[in-house]
PDB file of N, CA and C in Angstrom:
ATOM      1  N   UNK A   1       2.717  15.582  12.270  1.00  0.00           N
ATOM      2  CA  UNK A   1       2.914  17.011  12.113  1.00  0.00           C
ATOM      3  C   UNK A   1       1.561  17.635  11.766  1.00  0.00           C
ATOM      4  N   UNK A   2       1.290  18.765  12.501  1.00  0.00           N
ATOM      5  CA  UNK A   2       0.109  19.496  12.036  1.00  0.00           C
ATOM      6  C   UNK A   2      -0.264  20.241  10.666  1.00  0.00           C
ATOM      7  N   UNK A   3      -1.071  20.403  10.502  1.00  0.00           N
ATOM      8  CA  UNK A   3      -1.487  21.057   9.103  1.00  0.00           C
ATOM      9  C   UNK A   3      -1.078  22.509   9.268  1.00  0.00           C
ATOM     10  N   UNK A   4      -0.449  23.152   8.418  1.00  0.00           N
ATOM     11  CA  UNK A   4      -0.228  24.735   8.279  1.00  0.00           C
ATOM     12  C   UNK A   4      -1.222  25.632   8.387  1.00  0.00           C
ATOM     13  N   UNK A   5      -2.670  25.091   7.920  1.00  0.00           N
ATOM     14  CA  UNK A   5      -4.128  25.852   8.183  1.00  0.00           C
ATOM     15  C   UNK A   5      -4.527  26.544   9.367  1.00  0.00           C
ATOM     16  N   UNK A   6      -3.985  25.173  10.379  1.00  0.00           N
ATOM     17  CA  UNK A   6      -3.890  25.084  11.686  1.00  0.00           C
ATOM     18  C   UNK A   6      -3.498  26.016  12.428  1.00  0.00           C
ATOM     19  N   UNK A   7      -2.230  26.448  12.128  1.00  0.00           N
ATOM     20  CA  UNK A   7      -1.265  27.520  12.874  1.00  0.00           C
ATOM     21  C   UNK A   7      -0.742  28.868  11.648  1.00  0.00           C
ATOM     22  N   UNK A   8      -0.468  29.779  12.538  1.00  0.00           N
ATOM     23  CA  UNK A   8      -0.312  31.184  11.996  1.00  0.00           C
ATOM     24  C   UNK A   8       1.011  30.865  11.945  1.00  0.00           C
ATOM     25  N   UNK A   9       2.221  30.334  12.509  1.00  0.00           N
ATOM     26  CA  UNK A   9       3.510  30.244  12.307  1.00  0.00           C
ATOM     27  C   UNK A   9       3.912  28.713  12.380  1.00  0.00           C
ATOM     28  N   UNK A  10       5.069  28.396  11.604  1.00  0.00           N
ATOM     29  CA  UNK A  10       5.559  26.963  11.440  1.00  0.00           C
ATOM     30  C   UNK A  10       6.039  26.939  12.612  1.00  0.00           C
ATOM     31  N   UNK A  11       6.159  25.617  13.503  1.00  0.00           N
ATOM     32  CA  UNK A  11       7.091  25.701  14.342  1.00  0.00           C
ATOM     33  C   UNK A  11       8.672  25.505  14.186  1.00  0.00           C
ATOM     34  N   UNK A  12       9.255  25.806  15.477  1.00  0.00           N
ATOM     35  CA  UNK A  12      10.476  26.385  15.484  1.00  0.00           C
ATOM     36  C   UNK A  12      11.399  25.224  15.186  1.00  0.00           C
ATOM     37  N   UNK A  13      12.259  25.683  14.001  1.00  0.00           N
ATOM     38  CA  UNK A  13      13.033  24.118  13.572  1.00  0.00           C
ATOM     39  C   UNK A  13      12.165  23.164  12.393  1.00  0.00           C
ATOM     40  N   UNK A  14      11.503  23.607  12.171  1.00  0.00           N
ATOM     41  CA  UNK A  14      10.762  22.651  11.002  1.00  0.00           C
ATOM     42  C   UNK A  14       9.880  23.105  10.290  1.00  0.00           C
ATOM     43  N   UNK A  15      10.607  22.953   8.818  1.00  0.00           N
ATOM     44  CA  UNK A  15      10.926  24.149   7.836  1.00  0.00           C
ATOM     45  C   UNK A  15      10.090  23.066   6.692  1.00  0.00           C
ATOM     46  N   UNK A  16       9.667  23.255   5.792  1.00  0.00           N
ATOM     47  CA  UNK A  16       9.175  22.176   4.923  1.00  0.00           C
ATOM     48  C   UNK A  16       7.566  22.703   4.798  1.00  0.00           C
ATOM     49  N   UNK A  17       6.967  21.501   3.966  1.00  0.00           N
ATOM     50  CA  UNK A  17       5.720  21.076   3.426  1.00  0.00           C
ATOM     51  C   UNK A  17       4.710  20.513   4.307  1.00  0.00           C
ATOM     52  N   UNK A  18       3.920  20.683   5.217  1.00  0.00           N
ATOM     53  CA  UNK A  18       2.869  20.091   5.733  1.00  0.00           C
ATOM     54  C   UNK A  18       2.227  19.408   5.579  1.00  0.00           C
ATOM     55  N   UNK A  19       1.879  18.558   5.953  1.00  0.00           N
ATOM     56  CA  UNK A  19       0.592  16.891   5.453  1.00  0.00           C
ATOM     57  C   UNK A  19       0.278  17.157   5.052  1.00  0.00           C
ATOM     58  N   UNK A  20      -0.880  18.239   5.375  1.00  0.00           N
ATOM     59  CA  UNK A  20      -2.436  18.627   4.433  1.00  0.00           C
ATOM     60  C   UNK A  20      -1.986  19.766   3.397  1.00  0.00           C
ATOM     61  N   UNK A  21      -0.903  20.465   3.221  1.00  0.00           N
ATOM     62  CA  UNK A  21      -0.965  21.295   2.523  1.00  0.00           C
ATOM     63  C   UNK A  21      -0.684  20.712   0.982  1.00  0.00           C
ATOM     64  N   UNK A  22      -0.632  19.784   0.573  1.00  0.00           N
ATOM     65  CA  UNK A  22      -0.584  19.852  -0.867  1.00  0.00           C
ATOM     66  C   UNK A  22      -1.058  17.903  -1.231  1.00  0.00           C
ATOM     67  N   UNK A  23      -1.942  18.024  -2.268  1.00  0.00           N
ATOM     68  CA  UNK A  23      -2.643  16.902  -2.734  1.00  0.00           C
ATOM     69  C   UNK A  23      -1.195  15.643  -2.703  1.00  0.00           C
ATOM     70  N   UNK A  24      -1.509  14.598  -2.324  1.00  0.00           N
ATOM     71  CA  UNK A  24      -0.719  13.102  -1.629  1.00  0.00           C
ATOM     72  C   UNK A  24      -0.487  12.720  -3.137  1.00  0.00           C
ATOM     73  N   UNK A  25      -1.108  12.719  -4.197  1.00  0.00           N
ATOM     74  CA  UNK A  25      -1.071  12.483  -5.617  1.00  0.00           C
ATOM     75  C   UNK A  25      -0.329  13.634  -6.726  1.00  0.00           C
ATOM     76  N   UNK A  26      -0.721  14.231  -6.785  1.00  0.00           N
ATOM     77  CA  UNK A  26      -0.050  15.484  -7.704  1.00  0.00           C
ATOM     78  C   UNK A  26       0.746  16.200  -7.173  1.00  0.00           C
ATOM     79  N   UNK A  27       0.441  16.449  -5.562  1.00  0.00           N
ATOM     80  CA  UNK A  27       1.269  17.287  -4.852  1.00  0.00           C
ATOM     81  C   UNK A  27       0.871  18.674  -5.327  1.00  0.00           C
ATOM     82  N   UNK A  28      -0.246  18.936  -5.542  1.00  0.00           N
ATOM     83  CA  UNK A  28      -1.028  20.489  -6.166  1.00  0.00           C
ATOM     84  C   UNK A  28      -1.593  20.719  -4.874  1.00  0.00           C
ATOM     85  N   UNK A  29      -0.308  22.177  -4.522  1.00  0.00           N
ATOM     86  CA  UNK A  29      -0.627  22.996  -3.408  1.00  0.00           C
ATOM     87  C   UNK A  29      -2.325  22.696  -3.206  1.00  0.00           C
ATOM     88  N   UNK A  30      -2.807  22.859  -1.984  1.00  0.00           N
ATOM     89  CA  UNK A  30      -4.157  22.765  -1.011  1.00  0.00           C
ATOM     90  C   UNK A  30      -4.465  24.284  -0.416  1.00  0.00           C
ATOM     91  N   UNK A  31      -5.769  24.785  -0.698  1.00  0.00           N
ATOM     92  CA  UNK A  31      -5.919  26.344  -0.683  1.00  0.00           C
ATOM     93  C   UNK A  31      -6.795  26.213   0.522  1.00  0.00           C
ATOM     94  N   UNK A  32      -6.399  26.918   1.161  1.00  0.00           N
ATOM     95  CA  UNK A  32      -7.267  27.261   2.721  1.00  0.00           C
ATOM     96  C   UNK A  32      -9.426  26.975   2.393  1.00  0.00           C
ATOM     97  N   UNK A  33      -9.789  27.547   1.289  1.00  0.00           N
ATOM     98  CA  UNK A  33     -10.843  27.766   0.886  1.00  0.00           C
ATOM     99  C   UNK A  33     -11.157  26.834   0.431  1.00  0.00           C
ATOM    100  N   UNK A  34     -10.645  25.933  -0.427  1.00  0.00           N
ATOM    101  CA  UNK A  34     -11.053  24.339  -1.033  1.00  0.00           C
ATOM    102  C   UNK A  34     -11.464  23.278  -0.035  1.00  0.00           C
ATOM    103  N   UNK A  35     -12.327  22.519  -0.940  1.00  0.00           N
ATOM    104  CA  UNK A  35     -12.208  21.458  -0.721  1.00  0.00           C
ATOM    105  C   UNK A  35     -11.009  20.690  -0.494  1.00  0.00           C
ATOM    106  N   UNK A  36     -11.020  19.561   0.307  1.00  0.00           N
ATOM    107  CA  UNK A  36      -9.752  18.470   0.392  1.00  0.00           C
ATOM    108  C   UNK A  36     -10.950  17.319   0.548  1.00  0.00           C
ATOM    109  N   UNK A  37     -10.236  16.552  -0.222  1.00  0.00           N
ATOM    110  CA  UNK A  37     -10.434  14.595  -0.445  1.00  0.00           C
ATOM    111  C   UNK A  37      -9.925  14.002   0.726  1.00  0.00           C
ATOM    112  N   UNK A  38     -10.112  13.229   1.362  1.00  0.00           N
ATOM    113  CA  UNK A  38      -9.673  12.421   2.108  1.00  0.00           C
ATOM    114  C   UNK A  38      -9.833  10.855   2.075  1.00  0.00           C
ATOM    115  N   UNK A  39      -8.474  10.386   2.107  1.00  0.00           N
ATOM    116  CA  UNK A  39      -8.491   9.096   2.124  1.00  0.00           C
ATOM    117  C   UNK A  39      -7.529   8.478   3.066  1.00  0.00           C
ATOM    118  N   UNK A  40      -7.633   7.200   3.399  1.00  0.00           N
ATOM    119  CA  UNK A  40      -7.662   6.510   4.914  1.00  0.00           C
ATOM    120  C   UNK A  40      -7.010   7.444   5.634  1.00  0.00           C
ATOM    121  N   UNK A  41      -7.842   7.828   6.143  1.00  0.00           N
ATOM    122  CA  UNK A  41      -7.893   9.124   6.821  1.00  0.00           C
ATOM    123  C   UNK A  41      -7.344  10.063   6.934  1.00  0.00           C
ATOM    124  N   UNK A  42      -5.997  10.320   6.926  1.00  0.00           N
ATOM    125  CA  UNK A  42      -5.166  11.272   6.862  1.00  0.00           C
ATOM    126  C   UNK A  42      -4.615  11.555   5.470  1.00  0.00           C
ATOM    127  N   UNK A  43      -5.179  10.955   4.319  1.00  0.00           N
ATOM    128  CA  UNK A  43      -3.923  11.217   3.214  1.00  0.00           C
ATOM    129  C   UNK A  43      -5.133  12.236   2.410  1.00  0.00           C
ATOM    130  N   UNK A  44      -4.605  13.531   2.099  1.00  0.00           N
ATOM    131  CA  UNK A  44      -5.355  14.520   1.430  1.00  0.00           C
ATOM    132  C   UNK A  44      -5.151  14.522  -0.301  1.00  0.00           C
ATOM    133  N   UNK A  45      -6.091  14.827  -0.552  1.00  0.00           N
ATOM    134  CA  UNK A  45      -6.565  15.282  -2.151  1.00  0.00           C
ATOM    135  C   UNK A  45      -7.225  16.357  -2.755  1.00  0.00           C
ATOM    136  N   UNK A  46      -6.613  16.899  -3.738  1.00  0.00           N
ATOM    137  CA  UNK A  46      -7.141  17.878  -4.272  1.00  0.00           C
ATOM    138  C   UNK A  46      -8.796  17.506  -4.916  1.00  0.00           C
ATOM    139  N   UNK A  47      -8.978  16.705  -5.372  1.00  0.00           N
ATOM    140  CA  UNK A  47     -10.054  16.089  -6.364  1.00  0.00           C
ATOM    141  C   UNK A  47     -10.667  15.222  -5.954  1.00  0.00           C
ATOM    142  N   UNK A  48     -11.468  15.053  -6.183  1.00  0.00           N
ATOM    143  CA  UNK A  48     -12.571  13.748  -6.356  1.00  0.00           C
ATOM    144  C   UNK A  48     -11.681  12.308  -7.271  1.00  0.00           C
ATOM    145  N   UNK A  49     -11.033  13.045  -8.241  1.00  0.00           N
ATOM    146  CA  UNK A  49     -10.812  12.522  -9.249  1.00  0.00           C
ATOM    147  C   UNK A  49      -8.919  12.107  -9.040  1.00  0.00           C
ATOM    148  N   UNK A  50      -8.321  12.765  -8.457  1.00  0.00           N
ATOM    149  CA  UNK A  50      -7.169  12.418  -7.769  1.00  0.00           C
ATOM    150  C   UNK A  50      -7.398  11.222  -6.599  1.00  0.00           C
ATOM    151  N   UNK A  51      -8.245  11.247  -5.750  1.00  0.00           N
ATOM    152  CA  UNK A  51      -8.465  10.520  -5.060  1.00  0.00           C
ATOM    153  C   UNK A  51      -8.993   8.939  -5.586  1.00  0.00           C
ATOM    154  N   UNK A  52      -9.364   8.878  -6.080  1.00  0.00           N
ATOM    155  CA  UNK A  52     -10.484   8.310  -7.164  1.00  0.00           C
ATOM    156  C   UNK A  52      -9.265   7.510  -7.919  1.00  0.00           C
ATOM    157  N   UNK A  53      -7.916   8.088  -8.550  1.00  0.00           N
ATOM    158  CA  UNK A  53      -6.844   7.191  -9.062  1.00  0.00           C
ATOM    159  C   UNK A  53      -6.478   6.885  -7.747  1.00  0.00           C
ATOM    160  N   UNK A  54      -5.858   7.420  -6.615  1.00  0.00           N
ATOM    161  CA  UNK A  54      -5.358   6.816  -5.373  1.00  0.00           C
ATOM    162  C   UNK A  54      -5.998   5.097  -5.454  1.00  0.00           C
ATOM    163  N   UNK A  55      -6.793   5.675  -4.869  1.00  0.00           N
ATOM    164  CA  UNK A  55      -8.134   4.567  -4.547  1.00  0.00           C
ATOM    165  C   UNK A  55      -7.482   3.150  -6.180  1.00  0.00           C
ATOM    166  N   UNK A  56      -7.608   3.315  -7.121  1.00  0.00           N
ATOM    167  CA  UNK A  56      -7.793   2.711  -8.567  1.00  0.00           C
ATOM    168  C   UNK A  56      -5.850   2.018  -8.012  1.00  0.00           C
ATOM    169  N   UNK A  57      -4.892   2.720  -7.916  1.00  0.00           N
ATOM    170  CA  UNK A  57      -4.084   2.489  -7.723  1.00  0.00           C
ATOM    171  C   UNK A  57      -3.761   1.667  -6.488  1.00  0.00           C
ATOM    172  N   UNK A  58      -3.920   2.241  -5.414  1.00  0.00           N
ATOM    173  CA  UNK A  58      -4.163   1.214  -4.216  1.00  0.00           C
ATOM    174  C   UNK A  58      -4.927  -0.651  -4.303  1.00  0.00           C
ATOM    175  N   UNK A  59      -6.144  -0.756  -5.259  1.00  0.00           N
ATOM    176  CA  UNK A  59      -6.541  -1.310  -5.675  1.00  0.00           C
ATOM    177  C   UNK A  59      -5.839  -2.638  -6.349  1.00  0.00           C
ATOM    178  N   UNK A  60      -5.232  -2.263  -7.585  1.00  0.00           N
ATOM    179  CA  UNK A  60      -3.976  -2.850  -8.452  1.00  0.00           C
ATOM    180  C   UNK A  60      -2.569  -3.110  -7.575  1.00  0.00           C
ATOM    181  N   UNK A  61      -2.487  -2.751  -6.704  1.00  0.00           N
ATOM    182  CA  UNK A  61      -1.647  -3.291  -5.637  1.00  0.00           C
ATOM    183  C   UNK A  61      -1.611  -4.367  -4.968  1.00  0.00           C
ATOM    184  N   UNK A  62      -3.516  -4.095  -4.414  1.00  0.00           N
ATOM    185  CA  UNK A  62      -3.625  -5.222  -4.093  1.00  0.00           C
ATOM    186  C   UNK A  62      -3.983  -6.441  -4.092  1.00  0.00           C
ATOM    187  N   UNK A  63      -4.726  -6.056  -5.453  1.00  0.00           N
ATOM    188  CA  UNK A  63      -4.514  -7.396  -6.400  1.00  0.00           C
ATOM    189  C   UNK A  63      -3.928  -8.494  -6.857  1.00  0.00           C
ATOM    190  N   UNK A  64      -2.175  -7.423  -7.355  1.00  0.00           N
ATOM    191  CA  UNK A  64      -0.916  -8.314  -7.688  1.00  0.00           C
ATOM    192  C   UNK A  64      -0.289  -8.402  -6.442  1.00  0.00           C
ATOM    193  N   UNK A  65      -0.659  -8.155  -5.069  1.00  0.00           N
ATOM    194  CA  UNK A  65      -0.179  -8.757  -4.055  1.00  0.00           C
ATOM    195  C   UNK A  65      -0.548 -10.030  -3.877  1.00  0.00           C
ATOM    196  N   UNK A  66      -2.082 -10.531  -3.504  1.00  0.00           N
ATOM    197  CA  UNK A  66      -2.787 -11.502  -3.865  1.00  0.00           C
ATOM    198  C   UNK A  66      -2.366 -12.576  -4.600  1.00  0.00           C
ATOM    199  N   UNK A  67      -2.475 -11.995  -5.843  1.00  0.00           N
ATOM    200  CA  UNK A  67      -2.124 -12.914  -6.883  1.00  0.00           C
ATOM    201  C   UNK A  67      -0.433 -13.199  -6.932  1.00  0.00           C
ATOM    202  N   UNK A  68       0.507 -12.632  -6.333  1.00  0.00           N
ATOM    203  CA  UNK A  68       1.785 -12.547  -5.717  1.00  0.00           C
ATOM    204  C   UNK A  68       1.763 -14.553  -4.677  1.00  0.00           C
ATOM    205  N   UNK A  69       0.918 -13.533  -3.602  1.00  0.00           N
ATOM    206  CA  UNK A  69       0.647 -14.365  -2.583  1.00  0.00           C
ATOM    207  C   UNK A  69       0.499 -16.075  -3.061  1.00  0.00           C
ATOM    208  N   UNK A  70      -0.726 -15.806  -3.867  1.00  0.00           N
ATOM    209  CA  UNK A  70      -1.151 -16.996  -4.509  1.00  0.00           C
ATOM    210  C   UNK A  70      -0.328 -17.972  -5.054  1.00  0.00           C
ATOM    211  N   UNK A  71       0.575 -17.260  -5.750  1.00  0.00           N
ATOM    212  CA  UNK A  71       1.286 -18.173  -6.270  1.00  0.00           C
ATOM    213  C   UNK A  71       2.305 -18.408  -5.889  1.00  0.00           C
ATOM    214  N   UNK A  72       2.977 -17.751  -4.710  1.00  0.00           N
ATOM    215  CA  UNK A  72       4.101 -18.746  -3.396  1.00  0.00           C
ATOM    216  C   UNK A  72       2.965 -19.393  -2.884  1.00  0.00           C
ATOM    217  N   UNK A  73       2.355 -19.628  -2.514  1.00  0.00           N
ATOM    218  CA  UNK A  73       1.565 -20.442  -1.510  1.00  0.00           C
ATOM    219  C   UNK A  73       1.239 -21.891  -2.958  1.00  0.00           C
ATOM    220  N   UNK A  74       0.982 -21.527  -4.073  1.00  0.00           N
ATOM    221  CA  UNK A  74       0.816 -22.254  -4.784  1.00  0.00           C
ATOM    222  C   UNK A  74       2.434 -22.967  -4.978  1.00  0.00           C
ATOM    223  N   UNK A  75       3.780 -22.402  -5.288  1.00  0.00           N
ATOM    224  CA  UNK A  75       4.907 -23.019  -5.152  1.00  0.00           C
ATOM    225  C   UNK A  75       5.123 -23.993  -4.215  1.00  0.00           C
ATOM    226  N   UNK A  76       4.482 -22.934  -3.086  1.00  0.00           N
ATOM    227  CA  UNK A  76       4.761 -24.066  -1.229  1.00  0.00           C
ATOM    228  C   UNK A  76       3.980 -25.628  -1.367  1.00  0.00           C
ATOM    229  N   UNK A  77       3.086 -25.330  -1.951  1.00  0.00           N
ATOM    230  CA  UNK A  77       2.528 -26.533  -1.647  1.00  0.00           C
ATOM    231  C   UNK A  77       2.696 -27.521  -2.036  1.00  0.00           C
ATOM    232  N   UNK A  78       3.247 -27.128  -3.637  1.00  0.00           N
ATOM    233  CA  UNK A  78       3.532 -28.487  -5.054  1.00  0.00           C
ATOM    234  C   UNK A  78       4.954 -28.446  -4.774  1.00  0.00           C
ATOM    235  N   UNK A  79       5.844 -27.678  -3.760  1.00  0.00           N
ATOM    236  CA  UNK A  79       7.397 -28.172  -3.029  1.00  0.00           C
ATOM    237  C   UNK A  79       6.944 -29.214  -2.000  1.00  0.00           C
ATOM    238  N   UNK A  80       5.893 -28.911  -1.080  1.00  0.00           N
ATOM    239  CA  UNK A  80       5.692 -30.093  -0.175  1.00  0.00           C
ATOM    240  C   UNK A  80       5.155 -31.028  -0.668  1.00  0.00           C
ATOM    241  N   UNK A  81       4.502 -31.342  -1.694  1.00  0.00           N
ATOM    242  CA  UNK A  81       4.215 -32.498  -2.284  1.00  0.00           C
ATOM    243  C   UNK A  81       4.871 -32.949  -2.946  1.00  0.00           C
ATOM    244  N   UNK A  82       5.967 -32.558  -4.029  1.00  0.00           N
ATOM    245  CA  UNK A  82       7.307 -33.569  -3.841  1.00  0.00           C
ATOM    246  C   UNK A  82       8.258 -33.383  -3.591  1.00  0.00           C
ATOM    247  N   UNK A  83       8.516 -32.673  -2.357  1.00  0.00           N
ATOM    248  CA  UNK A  83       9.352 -33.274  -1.275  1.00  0.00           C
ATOM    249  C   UNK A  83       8.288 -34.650  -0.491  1.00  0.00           C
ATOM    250  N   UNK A  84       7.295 -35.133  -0.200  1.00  0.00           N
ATOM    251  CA  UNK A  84       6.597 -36.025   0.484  1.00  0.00           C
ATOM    252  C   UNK A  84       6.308 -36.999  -0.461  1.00  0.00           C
ATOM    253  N   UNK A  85       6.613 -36.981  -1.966  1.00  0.00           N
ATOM    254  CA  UNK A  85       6.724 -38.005  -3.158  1.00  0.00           C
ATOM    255  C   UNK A  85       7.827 -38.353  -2.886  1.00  0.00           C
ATOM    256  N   UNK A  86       9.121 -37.985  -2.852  1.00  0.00           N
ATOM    257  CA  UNK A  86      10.216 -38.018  -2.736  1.00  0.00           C
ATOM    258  C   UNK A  86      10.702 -39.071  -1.140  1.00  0.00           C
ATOM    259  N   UNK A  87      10.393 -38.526   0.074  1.00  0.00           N
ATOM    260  CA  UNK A  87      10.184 -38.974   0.817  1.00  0.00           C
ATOM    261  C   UNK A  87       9.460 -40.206   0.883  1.00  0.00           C
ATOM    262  N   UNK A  88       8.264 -40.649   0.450  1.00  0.00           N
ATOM    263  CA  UNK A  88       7.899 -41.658   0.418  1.00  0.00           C
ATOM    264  C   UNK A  88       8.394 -42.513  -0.542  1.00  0.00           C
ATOM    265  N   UNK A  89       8.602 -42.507  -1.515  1.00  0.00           N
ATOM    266  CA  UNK A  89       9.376 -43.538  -2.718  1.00  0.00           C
ATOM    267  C   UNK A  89      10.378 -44.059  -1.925  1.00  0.00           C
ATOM    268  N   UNK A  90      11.435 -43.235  -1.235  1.00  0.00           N
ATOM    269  CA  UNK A  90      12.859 -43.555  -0.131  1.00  0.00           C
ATOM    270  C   UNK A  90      12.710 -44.153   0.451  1.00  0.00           C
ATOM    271  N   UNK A  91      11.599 -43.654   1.175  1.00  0.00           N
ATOM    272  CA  UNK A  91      10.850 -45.199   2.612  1.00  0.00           C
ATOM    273  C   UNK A  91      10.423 -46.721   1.735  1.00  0.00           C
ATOM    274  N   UNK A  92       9.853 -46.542   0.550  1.00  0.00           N
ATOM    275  CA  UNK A  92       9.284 -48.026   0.557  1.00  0.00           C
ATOM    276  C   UNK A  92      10.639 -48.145  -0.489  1.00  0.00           C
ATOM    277  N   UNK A  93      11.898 -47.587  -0.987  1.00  0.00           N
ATOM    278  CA  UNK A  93      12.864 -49.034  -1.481  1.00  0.00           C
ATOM    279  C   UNK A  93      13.693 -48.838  -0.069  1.00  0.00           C
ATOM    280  N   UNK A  94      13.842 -48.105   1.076  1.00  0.00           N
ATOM    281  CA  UNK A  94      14.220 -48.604   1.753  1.00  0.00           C
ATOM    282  C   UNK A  94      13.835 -49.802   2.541  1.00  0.00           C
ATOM    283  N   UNK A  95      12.735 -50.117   2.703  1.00  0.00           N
ATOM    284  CA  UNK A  95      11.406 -51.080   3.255  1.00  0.00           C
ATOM    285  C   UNK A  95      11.275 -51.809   2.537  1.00  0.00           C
ATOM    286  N   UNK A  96      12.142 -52.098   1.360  1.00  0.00           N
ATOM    287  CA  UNK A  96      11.947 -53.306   0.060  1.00  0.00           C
ATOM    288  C   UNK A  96      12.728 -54.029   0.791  1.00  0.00           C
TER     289      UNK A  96
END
């Protein structure tokens, strides 16, 4: 959807808030005359400093995703190693 800056009238049937018209963080209306922040590419900001938590927040996301990640991959592995302890003990008293 286009920015309201853009056009002199909303279009027909779609009634609402515009992308660019109000900060992605606070949601503090966006004034024709201001500055706007931009971040990955399309998401607007009033501030330096709004943007700036985006950014801080986005960050801490993906951190405890990571560290999320890490530690299924850390589960997966110490499951396949004993399940393959397990497995092997079976084979050699079966092989006794």
């Amino acid at each position: 959807m286009a920015c309201a800056f853009f056009f002199d009238a909303e279009p027909v049937g779609e009634l609402g808030v515009h992308a660019l018209d109000a900060c992605a963080l606070c949601t503090k209306p966006l004034a024709q005359d201001s500055d706007i922040f931009m971040y990955r590419g399309d998401t607007p900001f009033c501030s330096d400093e709004c943007r700036h938590e985006q950014m801080q927040l986005d960050a801490a996301c993906a951190r405890q995703a990571a560290r999320a990640a890490a530690r299924r991959q850390k589960q997966f592995s110490s499951g396949t190693e004993a399940g393959r302890a397990r497995r092997e003990s079976w084979e050699v008293s079966v092989a006794s």
